[in-house]
PDB file of N, CA and C in Angstrom:
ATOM      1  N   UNK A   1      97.729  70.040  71.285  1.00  0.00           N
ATOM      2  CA  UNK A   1      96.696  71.015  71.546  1.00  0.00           C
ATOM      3  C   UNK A   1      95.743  71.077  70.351  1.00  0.00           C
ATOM      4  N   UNK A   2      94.383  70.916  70.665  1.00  0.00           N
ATOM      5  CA  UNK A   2      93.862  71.013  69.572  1.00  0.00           C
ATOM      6  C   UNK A   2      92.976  72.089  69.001  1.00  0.00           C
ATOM      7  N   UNK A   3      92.757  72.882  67.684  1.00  0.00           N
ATOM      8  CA  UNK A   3      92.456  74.400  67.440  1.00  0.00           C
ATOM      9  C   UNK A   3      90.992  73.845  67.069  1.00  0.00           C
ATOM     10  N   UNK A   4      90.366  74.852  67.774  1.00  0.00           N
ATOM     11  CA  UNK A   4      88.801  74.758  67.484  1.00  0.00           C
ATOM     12  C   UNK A   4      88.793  75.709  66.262  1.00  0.00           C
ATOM     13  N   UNK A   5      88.055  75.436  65.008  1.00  0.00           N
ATOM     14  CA  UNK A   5      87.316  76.194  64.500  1.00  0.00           C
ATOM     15  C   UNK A   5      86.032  76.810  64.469  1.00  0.00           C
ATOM     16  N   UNK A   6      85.706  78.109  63.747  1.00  0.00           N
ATOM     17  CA  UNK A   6      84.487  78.747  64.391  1.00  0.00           C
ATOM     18  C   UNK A   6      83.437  78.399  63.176  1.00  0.00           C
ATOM     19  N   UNK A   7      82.534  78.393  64.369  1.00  0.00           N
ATOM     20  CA  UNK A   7      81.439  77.728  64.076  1.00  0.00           C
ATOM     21  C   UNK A   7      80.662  78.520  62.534  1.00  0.00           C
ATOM     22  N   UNK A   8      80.192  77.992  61.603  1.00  0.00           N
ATOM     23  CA  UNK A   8      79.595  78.559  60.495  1.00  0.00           C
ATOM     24  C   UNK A   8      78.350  78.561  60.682  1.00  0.00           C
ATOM     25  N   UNK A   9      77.541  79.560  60.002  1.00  0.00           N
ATOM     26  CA  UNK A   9      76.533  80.244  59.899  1.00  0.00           C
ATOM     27  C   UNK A   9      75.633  79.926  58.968  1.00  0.00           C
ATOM     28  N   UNK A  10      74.639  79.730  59.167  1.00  0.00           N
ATOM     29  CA  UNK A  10      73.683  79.215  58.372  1.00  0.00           C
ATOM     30  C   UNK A  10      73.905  80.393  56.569  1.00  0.00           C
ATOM     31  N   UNK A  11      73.284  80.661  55.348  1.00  0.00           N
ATOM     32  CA  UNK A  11      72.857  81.286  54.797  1.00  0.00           C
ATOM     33  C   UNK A  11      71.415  82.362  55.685  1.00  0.00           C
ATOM     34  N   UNK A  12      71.497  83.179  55.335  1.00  0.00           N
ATOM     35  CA  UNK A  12      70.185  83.528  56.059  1.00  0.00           C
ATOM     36  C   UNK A  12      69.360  84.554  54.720  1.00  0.00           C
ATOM     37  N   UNK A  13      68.434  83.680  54.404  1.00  0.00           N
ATOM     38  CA  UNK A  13      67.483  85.190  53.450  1.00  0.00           C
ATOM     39  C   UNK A  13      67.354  86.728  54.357  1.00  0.00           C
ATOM     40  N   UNK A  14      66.827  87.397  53.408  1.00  0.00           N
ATOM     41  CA  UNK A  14      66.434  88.546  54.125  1.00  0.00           C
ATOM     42  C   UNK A  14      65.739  88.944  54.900  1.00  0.00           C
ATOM     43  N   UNK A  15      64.515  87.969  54.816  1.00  0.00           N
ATOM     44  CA  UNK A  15      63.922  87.880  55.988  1.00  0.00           C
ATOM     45  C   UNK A  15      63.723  87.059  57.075  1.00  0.00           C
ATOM     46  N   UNK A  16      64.835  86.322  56.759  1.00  0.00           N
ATOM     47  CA  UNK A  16      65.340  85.174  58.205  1.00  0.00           C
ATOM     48  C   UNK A  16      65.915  85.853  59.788  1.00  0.00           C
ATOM     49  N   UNK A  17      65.837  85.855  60.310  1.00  0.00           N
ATOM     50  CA  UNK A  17      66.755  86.264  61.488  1.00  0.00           C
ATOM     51  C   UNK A  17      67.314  85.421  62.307  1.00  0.00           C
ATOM     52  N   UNK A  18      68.759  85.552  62.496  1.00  0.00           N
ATOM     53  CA  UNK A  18      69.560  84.398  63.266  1.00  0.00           C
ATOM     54  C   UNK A  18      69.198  84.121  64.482  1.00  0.00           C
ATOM     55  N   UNK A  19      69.040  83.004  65.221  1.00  0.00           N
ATOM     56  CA  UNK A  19      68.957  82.761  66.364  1.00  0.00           C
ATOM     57  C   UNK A  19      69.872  83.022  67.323  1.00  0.00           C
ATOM     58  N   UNK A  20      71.211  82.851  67.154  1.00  0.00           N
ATOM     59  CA  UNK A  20      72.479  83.176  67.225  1.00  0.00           C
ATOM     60  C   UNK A  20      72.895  83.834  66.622  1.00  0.00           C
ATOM     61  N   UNK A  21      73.820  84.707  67.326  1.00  0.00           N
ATOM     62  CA  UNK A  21      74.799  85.895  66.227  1.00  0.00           C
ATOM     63  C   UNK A  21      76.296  85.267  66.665  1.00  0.00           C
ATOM     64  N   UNK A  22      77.120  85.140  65.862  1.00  0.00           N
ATOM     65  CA  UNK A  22      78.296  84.625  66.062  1.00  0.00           C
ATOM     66  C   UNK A  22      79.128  85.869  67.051  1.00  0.00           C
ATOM     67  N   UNK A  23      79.974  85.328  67.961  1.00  0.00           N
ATOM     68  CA  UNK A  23      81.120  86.029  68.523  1.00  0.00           C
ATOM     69  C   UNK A  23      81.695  87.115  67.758  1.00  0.00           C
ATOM     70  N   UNK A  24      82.094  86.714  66.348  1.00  0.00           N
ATOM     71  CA  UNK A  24      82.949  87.478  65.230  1.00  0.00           C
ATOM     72  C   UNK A  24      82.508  88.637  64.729  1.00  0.00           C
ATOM     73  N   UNK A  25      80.954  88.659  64.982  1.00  0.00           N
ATOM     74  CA  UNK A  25      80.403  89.914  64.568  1.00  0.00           C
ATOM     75  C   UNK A  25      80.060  90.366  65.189  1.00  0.00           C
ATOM     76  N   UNK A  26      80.583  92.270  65.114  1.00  0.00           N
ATOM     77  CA  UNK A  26      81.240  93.012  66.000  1.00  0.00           C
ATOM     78  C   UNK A  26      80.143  94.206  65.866  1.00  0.00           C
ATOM     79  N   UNK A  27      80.272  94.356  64.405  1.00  0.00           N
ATOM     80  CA  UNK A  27      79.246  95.271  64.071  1.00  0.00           C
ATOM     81  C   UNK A  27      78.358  94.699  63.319  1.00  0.00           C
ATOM     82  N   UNK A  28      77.052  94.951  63.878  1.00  0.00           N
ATOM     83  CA  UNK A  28      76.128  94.373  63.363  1.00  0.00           C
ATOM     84  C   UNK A  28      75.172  95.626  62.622  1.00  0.00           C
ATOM     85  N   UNK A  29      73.838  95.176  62.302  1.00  0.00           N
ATOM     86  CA  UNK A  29      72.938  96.200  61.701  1.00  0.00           C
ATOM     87  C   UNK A  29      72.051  96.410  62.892  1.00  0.00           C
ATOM     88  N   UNK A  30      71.071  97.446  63.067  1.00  0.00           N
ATOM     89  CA  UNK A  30      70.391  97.711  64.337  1.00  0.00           C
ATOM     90  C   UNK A  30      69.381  96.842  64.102  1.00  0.00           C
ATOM     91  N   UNK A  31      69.184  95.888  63.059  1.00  0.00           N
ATOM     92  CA  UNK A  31      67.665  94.827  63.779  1.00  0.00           C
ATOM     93  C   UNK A  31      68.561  93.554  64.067  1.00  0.00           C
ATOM     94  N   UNK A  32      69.789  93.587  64.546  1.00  0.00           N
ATOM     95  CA  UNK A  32      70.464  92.188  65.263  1.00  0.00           C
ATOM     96  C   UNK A  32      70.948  93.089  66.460  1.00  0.00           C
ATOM     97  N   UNK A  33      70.664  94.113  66.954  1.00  0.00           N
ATOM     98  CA  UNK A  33      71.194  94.576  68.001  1.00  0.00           C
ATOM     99  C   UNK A  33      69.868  94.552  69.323  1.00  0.00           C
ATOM    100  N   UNK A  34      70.160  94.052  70.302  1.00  0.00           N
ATOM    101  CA  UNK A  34      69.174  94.067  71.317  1.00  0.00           C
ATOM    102  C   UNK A  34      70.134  95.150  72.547  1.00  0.00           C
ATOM    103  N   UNK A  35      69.982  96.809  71.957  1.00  0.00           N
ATOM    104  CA  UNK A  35      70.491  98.095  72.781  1.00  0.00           C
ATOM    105  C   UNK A  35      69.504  98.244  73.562  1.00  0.00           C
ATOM    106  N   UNK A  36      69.628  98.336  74.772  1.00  0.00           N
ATOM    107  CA  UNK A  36      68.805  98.885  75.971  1.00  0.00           C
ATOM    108  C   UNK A  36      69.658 100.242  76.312  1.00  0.00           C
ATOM    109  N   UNK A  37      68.928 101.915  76.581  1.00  0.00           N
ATOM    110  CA  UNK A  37      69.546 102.653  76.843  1.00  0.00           C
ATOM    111  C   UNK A  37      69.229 103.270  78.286  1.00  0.00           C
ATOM    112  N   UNK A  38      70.519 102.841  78.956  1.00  0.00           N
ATOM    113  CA  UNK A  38      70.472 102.469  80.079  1.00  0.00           C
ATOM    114  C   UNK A  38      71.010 103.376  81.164  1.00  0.00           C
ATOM    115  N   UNK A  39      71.565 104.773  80.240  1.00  0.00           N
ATOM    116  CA  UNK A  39      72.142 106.238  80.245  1.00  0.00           C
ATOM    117  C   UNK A  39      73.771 105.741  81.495  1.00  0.00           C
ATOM    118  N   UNK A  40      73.388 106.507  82.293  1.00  0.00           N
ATOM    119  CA  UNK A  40      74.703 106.453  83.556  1.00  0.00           C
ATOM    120  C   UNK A  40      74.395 107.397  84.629  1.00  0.00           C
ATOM    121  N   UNK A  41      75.462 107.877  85.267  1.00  0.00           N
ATOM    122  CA  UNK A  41      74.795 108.183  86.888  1.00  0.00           C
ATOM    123  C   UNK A  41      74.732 109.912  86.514  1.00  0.00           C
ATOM    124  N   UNK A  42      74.834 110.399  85.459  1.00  0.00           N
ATOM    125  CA  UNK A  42      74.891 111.530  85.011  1.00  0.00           C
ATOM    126  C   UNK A  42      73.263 112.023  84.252  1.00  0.00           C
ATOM    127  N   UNK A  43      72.969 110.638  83.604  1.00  0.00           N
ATOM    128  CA  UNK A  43      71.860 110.863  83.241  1.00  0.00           C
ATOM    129  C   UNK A  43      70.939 109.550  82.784  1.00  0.00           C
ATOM    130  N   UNK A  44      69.490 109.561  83.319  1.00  0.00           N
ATOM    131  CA  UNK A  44      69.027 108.289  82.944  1.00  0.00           C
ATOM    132  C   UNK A  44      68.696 107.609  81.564  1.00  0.00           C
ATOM    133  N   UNK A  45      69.459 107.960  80.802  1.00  0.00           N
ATOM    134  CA  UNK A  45      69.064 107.859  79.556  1.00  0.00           C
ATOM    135  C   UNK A  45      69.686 108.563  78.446  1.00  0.00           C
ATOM    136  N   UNK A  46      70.444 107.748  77.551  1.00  0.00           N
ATOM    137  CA  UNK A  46      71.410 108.865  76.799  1.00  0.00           C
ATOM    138  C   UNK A  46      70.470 109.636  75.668  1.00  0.00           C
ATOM    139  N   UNK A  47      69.104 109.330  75.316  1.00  0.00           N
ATOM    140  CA  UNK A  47      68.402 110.388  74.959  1.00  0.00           C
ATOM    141  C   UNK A  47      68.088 111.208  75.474  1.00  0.00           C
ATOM    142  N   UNK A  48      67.598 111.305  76.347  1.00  0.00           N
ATOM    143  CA  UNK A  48      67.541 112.484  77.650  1.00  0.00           C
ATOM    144  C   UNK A  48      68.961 113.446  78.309  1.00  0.00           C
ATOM    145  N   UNK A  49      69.800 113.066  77.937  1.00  0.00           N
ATOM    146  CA  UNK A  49      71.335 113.513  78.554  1.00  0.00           C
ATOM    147  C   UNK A  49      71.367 114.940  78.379  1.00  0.00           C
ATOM    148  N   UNK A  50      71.429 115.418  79.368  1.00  0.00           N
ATOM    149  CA  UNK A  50      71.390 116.928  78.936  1.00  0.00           C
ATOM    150  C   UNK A  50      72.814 117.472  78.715  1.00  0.00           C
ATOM    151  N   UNK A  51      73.708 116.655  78.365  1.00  0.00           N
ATOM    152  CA  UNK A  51      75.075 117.369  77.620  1.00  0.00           C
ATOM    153  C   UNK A  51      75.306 116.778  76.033  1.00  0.00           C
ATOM    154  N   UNK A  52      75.476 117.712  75.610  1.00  0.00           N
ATOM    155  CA  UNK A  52      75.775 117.584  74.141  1.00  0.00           C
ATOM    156  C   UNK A  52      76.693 116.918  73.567  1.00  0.00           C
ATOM    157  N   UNK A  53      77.760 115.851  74.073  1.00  0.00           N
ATOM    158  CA  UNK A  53      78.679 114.991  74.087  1.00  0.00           C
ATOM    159  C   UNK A  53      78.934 114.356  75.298  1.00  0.00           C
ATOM    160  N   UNK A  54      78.905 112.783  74.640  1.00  0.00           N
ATOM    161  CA  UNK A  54      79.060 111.762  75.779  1.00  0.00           C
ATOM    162  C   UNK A  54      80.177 111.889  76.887  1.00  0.00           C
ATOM    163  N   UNK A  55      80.217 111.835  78.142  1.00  0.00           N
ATOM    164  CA  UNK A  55      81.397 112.057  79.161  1.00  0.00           C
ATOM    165  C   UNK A  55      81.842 110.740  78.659  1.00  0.00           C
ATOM    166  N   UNK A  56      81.905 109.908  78.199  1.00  0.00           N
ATOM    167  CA  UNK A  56      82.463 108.731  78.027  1.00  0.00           C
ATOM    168  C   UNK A  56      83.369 108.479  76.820  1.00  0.00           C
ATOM    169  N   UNK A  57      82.891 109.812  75.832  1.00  0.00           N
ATOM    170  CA  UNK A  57      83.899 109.980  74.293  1.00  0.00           C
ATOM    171  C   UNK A  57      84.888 110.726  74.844  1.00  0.00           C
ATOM    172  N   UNK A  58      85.102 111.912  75.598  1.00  0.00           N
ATOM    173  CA  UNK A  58      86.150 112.401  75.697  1.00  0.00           C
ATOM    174  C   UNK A  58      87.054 111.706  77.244  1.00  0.00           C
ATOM    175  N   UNK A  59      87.986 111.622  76.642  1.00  0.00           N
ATOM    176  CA  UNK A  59      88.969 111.712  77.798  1.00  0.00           C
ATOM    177  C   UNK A  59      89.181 112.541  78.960  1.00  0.00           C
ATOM    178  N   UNK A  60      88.937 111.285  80.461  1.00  0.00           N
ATOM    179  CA  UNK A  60      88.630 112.386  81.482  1.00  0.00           C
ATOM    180  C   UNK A  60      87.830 113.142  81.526  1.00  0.00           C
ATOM    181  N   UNK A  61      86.488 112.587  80.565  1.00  0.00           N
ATOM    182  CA  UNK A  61      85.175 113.346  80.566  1.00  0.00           C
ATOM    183  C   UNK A  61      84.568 113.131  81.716  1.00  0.00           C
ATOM    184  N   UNK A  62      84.177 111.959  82.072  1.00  0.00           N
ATOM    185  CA  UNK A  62      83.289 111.448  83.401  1.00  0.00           C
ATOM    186  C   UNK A  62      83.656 112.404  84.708  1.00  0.00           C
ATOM    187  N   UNK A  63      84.892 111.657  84.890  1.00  0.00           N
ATOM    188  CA  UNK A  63      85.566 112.282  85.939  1.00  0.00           C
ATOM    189  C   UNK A  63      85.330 113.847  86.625  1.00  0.00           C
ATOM    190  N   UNK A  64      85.788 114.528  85.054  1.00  0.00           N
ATOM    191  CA  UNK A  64      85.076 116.411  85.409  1.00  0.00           C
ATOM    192  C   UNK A  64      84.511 116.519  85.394  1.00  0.00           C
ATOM    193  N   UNK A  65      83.642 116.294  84.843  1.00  0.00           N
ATOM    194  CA  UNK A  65      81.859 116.480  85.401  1.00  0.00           C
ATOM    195  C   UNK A  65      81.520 115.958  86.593  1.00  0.00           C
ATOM    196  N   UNK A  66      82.074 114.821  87.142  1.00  0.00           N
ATOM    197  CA  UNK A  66      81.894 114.603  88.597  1.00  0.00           C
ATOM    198  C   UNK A  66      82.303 115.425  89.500  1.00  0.00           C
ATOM    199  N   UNK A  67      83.323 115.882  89.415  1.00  0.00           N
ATOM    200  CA  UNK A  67      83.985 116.601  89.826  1.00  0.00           C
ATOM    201  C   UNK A  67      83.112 117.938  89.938  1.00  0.00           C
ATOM    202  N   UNK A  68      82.685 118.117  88.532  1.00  0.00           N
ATOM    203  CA  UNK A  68      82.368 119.567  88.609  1.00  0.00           C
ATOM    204  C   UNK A  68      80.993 119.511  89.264  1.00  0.00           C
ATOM    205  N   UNK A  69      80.080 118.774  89.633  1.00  0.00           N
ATOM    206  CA  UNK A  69      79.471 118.836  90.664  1.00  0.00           C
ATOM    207  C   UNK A  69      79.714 118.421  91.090  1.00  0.00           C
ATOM    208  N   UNK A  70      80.434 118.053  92.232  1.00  0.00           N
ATOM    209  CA  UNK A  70      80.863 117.901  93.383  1.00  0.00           C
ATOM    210  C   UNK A  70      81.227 119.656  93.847  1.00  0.00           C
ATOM    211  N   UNK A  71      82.236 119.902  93.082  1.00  0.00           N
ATOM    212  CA  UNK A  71      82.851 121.450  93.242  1.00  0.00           C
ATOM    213  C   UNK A  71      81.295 122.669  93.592  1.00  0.00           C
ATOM    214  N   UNK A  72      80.121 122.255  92.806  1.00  0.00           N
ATOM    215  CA  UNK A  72      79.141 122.664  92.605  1.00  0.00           C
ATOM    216  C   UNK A  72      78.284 122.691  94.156  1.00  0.00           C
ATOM    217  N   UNK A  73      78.224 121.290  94.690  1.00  0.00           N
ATOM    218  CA  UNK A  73      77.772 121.214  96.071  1.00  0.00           C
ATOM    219  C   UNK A  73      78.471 121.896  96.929  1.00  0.00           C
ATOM    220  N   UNK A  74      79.697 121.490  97.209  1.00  0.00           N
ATOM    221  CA  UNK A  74      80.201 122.317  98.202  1.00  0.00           C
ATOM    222  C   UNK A  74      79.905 123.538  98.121  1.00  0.00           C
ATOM    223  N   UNK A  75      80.101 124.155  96.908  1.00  0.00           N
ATOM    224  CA  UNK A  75      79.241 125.933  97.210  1.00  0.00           C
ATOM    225  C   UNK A  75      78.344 126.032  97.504  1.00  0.00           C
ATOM    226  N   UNK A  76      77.644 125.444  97.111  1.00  0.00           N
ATOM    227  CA  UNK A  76      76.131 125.331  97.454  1.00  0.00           C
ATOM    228  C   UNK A  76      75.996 125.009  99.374  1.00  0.00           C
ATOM    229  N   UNK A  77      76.272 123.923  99.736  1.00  0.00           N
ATOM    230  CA  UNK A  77      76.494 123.457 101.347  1.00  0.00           C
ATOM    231  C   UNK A  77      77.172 124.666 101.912  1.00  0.00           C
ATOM    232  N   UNK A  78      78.508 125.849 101.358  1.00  0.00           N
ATOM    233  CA  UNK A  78      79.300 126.463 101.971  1.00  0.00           C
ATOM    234  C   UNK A  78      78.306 127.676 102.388  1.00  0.00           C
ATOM    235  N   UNK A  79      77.929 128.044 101.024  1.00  0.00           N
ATOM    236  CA  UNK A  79      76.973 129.179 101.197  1.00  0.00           C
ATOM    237  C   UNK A  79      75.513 129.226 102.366  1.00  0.00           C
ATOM    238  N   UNK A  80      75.303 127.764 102.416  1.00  0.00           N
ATOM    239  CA  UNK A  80      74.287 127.884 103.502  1.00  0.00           C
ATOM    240  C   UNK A  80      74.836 127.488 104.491  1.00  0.00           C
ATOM    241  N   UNK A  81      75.538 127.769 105.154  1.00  0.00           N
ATOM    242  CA  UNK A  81      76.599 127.552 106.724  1.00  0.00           C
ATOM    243  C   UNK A  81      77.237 127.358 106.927  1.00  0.00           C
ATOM    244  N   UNK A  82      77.552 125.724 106.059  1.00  0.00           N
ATOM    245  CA  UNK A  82      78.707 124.493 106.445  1.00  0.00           C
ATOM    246  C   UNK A  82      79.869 125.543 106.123  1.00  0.00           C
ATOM    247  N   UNK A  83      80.935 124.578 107.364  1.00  0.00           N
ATOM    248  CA  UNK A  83      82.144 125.448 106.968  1.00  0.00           C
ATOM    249  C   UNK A  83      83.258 124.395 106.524  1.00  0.00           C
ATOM    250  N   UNK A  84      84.066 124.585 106.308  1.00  0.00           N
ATOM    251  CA  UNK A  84      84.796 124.072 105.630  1.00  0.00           C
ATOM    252  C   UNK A  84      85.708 122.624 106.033  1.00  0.00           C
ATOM    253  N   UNK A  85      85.670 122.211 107.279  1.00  0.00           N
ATOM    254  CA  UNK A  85      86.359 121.321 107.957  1.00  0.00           C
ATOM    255  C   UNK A  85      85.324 120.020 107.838  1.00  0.00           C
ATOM    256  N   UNK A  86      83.905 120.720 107.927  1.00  0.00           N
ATOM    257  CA  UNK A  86      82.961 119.727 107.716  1.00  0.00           C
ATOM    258  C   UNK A  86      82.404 119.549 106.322  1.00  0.00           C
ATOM    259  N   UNK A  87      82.887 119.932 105.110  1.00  0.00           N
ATOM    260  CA  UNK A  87      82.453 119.931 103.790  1.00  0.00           C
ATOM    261  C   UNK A  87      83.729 118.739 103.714  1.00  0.00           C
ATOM    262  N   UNK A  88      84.655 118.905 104.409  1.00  0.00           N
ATOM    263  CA  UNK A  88      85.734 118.363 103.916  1.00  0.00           C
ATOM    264  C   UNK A  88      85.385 116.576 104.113  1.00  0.00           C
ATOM    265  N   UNK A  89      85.108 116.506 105.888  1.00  0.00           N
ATOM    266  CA  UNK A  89      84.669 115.365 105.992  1.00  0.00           C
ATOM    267  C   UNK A  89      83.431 114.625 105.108  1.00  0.00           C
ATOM    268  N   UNK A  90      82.500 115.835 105.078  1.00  0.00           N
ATOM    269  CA  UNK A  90      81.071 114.976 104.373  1.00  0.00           C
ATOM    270  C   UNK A  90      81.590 114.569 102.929  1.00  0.00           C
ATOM    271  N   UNK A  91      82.851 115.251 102.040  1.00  0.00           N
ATOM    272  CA  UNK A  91      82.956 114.882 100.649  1.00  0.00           C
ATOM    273  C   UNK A  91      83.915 113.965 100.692  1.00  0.00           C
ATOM    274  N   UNK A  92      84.392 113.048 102.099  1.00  0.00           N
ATOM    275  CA  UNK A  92      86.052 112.710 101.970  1.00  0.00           C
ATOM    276  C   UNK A  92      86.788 113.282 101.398  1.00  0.00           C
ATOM    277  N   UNK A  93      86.970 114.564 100.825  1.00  0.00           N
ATOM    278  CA  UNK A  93      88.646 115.178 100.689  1.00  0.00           C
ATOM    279  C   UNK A  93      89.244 115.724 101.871  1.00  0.00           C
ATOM    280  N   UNK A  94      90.149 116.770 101.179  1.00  0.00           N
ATOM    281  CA  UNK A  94      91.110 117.421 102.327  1.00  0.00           C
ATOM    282  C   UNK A  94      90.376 118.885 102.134  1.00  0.00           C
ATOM    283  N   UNK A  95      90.945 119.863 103.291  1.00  0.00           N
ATOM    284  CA  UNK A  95      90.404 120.905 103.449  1.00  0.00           C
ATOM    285  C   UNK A  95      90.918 122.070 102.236  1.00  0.00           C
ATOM    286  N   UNK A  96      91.741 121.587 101.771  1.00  0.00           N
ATOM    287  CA  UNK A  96      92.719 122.193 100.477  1.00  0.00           C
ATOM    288  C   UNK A  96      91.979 121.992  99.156  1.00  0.00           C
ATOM    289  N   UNK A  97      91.101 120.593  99.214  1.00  0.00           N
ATOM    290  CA  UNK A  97      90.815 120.618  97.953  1.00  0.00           C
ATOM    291  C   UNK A  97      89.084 121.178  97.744  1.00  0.00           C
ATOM    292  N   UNK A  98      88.229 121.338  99.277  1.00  0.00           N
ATOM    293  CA  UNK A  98      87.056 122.345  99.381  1.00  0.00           C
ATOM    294  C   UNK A  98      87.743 123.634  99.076  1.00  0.00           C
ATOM    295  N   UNK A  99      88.634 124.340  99.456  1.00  0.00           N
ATOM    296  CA  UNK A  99      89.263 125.762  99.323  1.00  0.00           C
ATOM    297  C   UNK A  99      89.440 126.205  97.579  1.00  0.00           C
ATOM    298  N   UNK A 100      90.033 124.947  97.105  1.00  0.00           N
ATOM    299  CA  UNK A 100      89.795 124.874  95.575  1.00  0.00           C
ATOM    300  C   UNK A 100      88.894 124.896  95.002  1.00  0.00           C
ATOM    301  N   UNK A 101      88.014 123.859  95.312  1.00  0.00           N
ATOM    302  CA  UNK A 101      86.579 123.768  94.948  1.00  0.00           C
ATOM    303  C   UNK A 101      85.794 125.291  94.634  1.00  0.00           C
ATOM    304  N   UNK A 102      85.849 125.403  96.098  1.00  0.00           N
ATOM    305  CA  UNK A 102      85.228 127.547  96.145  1.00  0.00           C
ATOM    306  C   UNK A 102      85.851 127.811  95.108  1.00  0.00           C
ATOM    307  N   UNK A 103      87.032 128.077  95.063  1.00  0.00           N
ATOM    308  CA  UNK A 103      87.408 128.991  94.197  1.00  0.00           C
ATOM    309  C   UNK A 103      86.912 128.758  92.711  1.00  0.00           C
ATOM    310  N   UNK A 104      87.176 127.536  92.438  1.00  0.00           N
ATOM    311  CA  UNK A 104      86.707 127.205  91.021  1.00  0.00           C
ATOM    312  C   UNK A 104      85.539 127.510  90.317  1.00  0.00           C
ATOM    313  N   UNK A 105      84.302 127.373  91.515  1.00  0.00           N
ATOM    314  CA  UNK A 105      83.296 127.891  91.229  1.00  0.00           C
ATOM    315  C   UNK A 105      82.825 129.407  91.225  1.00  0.00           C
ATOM    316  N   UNK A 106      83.660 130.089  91.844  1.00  0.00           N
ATOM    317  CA  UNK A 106      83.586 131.171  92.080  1.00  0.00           C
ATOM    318  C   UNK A 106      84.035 132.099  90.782  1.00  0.00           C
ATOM    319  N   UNK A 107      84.839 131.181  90.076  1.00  0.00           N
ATOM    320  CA  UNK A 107      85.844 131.815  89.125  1.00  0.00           C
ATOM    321  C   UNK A 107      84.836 131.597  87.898  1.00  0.00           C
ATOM    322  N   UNK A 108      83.778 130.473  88.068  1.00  0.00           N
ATOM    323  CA  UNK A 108      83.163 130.163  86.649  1.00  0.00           C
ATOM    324  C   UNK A 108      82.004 131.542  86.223  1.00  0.00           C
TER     325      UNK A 108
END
């Protein structure tokens, strides 16, 4: 079997810029970084994000906030008619977990 070694890197002055950035470097400086901010379905843009910590740093962040609007609609849909058998179908859950939902919001 034969072991490839990794490829070496030119010297680069200071004002050279690599054409290539090697695999190995992980962290780079922000003028070798080509970041596009591209936000998520929460918000278009993580400058624009209107929560003060990323759902993506905490654990089971995303998730509750999905959640918590979701929990958010159904009150919203309950309060203007829909009843509950049909909140259940339009969100795919069960009728147990709209009953929760209410409550949760109700409680905030």
């Amino acid at each position: 079997m034969m072991m490839m070694e990794p490829q070496s890197t030119a010297t680069l002055a200071s004002h050279d810029f690599p054409e290539e950035i090697p695999a190995q470097e992980t962290d780079l400086p922000p003028e070798f970084c080509h970041y596009q901010d591209e936000g998520c379905e929460l918000a278009a843009s993580c400058l624009a994000c209107p929560y003060e910590k990323c759902v993506y740093d905490e654990p089971g962040g995303r998730q509750h906030r999905v959640k918590d609007i979701r929990n958010r609609e159904i009150s919203w849909l309950y309060h203007a008619g829909k009843v509950v058998p049909e909140l259940a179908a339009m969100f795919g859950v069960s009728q147990r977990t709209v009953h929760r939902a209410l409550k949760r919001v109700k409680d905030e």
